[in-house]
Protein backbone atom coordinates (compact mmCIF):
# COMPACT_ATOMS: atom_id res chain seq x y z
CA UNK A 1 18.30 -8.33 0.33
CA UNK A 2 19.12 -4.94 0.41
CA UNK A 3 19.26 -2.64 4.13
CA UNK A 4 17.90 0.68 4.07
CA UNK A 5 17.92 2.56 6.92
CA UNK A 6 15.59 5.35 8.29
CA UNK A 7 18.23 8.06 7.31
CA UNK A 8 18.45 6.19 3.78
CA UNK A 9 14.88 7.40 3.16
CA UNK A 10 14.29 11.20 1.18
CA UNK A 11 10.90 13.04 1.33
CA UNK A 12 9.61 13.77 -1.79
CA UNK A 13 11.48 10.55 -3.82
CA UNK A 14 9.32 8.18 -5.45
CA UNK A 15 9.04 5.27 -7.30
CA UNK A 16 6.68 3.20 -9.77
CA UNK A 17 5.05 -0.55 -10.21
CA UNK A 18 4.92 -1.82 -13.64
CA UNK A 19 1.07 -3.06 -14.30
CA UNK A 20 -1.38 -5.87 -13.48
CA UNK A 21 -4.49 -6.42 -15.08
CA UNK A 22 -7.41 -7.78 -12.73
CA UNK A 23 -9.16 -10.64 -14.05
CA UNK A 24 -12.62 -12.27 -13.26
CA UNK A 25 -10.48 -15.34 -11.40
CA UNK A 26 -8.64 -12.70 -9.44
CA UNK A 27 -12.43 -11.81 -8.33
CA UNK A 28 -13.59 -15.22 -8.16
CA UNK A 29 -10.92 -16.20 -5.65
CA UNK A 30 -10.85 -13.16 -3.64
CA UNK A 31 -14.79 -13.75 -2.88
CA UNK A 32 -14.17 -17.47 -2.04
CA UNK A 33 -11.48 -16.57 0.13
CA UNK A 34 -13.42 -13.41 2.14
CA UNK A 35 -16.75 -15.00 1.84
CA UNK A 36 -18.00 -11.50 0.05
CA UNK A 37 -20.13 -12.66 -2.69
CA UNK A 38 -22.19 -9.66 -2.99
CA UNK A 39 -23.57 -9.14 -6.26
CA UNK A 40 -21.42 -6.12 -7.22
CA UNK A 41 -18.52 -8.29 -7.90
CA UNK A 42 -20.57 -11.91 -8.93
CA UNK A 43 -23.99 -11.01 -10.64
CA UNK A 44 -23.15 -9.77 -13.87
CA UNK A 45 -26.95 -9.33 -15.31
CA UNK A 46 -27.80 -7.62 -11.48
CA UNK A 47 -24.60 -5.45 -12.21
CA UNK A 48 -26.06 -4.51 -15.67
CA UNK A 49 -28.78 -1.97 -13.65
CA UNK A 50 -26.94 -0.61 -11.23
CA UNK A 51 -24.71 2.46 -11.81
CA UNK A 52 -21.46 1.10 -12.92
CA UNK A 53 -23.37 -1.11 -15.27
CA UNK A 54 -20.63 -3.84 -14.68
CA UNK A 55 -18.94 -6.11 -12.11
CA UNK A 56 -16.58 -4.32 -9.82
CA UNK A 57 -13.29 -5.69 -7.99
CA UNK A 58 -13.61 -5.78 -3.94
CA UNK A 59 -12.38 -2.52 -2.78
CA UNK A 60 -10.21 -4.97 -0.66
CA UNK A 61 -8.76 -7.22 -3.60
CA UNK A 62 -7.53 -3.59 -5.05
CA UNK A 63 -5.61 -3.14 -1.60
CA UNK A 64 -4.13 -6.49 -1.61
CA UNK A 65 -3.00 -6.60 -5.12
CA UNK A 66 -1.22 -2.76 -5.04
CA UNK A 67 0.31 -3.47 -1.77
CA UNK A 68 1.90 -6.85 -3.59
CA UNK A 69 3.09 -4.75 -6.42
CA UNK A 70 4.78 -2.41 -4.19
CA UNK A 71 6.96 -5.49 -2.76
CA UNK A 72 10.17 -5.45 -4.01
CA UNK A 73 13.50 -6.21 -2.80
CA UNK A 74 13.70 -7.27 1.17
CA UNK A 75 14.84 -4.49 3.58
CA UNK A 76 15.90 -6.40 6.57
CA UNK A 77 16.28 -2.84 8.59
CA UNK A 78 12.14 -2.58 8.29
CA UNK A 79 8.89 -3.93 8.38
CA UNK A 80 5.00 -2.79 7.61
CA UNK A 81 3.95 -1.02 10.75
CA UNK A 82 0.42 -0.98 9.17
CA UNK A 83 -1.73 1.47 6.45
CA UNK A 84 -3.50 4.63 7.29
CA UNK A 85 -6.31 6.87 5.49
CA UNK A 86 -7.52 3.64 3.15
CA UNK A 87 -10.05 5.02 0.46
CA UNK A 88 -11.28 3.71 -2.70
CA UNK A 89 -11.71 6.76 -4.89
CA UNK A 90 -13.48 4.81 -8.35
CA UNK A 91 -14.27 1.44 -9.17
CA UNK A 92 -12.12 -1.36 -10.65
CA UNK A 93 -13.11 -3.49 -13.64
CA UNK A 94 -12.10 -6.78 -15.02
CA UNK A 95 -9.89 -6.03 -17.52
CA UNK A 96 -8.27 -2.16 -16.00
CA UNK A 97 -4.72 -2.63 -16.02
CA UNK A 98 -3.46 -0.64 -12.21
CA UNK A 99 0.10 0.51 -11.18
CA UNK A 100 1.28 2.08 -8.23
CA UNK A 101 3.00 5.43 -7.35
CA UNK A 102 4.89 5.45 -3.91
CA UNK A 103 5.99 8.46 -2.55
CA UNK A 104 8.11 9.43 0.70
CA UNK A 105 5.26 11.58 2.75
CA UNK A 106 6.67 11.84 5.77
CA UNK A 107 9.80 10.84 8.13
CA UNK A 108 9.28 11.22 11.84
CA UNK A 109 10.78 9.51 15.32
CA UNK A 110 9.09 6.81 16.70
CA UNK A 111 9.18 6.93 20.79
CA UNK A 112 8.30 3.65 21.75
CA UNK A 113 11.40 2.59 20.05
CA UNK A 114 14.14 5.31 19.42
CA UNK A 115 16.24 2.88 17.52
CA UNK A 116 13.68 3.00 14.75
CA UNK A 117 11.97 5.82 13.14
CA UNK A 118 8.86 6.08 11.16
CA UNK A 119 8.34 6.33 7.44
CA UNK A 120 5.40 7.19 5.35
CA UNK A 121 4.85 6.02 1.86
CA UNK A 122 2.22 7.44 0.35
CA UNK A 123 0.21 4.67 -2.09
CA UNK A 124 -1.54 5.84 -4.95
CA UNK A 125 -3.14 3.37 -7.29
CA UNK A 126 -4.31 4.19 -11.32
CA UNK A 127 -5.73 2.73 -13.55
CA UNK A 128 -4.68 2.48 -17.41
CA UNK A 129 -6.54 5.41 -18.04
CA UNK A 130 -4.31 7.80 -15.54
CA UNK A 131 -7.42 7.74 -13.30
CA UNK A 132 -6.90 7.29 -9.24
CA UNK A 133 -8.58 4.60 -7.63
CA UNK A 134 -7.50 3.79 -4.36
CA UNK A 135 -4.92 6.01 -2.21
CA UNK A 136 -3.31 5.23 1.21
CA UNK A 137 -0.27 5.37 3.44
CA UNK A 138 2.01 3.14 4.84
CA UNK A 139 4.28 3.10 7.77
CA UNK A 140 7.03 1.47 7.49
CA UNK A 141 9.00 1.20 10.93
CA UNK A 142 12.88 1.17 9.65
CA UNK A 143 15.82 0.72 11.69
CA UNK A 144 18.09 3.57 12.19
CA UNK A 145 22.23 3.51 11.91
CA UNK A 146 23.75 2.82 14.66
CA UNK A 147 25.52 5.97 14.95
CA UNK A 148 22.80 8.03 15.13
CA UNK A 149 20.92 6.54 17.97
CA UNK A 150 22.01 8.37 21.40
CA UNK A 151 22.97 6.01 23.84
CA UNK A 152 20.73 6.32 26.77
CA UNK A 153 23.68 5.55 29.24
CA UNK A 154 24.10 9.57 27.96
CA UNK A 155 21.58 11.33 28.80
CA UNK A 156 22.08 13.52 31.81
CA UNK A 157 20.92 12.43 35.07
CA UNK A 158 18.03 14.03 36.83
């Protein structure tokens, strides 16, 4: 475990997954355990004349596996607030090898809880061929030092 606090966080800094290739039994099991069976991702002769011409990963299986890459060491100071602006920009085979790029968007105060601040990572997934696939953000509500959150015994009195 490692803390990092709000202030510990720089705009613009990034960092980078190594790779995972998807695999038909990472599609199998992600349709048994969604119930999505459509034919997209499980009919490989129906998949033959439609556009792609070959079965594609769940959008969602794409989310769930970058956002696991991403996980690294524990901050104790913060925790997932939640992802924003979700898209899936191009398809996912079996056999594309993805990484992730996380970048620092944004820093901002968070008012409901002025001991924390919020920070926004911005996701963006690739496949082996440099090609984006999926982009989104996460907000990561993050402690901040101790010494830099006014004590509201403080503020002046109206």
């Amino acid at each position: 475990m490692k803390s990092v606090f709000f202030e510990d966080y720089v705009e613009g800094s990034t960092r980078t997954t190594g790779g995972r290739t998807i695999t038909e039994t990472d599609i199998v099991l992600h349709a048994g355990q969604t119930g999505d069976f459509y034919p997209h991702h499980m009919d490989a002769e129906w998949c033959k004349s439609q556009e792609f011409k070959q079965r594609i990963a769940h959008g969602t299986l794409v989310f769930s596996v970058a956002v696991g890459m991403t996980a690294g060491e524990i901050n104790p100071e913060a925790f997932s607030y939640g992802y924003d602006r979700l898209r899936f920009i191009r398809p996912v085979f079996i056999g594309d090898t993805l990484h992730v790029k996380v970048t620092v968007k944004e820093k901002r105060d968070y008012a409901k809880r002025p001991d924390h601040g919020m920070v926004v990572e911005l996701c963006e997934v690739f496949n082996q061929q440099e090609q984006l696939v999926l982009v989104c953000e996460h907000l990561l509500l993050t402690r901040k030092k101790a010494q830099d959150v006014l004590d509201q015994s403080q503020l002046p009195r109206r």
